[in-house]
Protein backbone atom coordinates (compact mmCIF):
# COMPACT_ATOMS: atom_id res chain seq x y z
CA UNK A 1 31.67 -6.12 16.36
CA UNK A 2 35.29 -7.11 14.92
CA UNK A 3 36.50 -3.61 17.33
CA UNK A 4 34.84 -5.29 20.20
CA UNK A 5 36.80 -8.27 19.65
CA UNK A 6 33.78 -10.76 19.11
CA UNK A 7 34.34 -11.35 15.46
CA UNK A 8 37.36 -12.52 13.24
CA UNK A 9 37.43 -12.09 9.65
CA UNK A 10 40.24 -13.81 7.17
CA UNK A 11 40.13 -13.54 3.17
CA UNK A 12 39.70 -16.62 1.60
CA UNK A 13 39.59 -17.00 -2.04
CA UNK A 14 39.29 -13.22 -2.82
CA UNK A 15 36.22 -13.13 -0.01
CA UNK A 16 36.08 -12.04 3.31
CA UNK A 17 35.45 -14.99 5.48
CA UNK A 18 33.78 -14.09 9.32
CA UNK A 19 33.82 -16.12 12.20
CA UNK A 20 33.44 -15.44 16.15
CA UNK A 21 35.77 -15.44 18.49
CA UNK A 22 35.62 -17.19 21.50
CA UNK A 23 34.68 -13.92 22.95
CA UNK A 24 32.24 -13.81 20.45
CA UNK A 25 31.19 -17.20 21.26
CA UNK A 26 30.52 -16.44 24.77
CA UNK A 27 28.94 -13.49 24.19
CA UNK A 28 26.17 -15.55 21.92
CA UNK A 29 26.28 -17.98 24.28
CA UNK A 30 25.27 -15.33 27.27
CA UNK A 31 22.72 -13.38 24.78
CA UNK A 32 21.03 -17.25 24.01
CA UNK A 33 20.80 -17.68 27.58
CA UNK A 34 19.33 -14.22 28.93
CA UNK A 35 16.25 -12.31 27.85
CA UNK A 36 16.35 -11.29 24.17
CA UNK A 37 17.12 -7.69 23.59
CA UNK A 38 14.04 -6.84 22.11
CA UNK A 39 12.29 -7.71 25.38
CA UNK A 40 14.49 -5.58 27.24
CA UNK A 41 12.73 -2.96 25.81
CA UNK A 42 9.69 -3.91 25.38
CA UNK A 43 9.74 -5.84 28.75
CA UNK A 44 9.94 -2.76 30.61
CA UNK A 45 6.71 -1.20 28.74
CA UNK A 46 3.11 -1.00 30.66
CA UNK A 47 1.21 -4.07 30.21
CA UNK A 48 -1.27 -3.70 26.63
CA UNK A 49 1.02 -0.91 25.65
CA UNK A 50 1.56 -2.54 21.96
CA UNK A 51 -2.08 -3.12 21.76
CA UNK A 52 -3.27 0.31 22.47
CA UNK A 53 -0.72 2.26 20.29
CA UNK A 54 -1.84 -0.04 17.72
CA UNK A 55 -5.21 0.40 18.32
CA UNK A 56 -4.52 4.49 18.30
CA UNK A 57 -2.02 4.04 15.27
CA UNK A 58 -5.87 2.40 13.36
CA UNK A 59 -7.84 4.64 14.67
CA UNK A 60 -5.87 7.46 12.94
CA UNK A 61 -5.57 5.63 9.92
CA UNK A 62 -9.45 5.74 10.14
CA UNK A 63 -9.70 9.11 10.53
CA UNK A 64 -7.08 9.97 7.73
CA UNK A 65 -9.68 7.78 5.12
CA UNK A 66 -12.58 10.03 6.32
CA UNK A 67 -11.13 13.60 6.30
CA UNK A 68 -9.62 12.37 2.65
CA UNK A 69 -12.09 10.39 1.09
CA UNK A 70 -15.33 11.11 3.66
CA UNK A 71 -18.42 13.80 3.05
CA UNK A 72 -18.49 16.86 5.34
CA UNK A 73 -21.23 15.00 7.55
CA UNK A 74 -18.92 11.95 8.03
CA UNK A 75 -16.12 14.15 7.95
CA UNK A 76 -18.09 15.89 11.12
CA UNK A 77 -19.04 12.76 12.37
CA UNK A 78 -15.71 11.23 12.53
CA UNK A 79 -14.41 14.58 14.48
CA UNK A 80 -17.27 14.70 17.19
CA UNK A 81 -16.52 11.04 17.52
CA UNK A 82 -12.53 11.95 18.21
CA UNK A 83 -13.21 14.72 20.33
CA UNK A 84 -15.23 12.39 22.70
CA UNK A 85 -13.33 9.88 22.13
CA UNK A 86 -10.16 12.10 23.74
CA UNK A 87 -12.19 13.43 26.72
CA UNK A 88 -13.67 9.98 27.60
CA UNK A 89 -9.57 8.78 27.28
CA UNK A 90 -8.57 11.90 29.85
CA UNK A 91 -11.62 10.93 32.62
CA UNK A 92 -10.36 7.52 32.88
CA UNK A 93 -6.68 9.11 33.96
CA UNK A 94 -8.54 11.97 35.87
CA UNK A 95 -10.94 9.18 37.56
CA UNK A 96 -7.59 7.30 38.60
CA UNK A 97 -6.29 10.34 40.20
CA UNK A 98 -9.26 10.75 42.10
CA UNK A 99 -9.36 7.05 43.76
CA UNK A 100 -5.47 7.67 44.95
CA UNK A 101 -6.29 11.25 46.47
């Protein structure tokens, strides 16, 4: 930031002392005023993306416990129950593609 010219820094009493410029100033100003960069990002994301890659990110979590700590049935279970889970995901998409042909 200090290359960019938005901050200033002194030595004061054997410390580095940091301040903004009036660039730097402006520029927190402008960033205060406007859409926070995080939801730049984020903003430009499908709608319940977060939620379903958290969802997805559980799920796996899930099925980690099982194929770790889970018999061979549940361990079977638990697979069937992905593999279903994946083609039911992949119909909804193919389904989709069907309404807009």
């Amino acid at each position: 930031m200090q290359g960019l010219g938005l901050i200033a820094s002194e030595r004061e009493g054997g410390k580095k002392a940091f301040t903004l410029t009036e660039a730097g100033t402006a520029e927190a100003q402008r960033i205060a005023e406007g859409t926070p960069p995080w939801e730049e990002v984020t903003g430009r994301l499908p709608r319940g993306f977060g939620e379903s890659r958290a969802v997805g990110a559980q799920i796996a979590m899930a099925a980690a416990q099982i194929a770790q700590l889970g018999t061979e049935e549940q361990r079977e279970q638990a697979l069937a129950v992905l593999k279903d889970t994946r083609r039911r995901l992949y119909r909804i998409l193919a389904e989709e593609d069907e309404a807009a042909d």
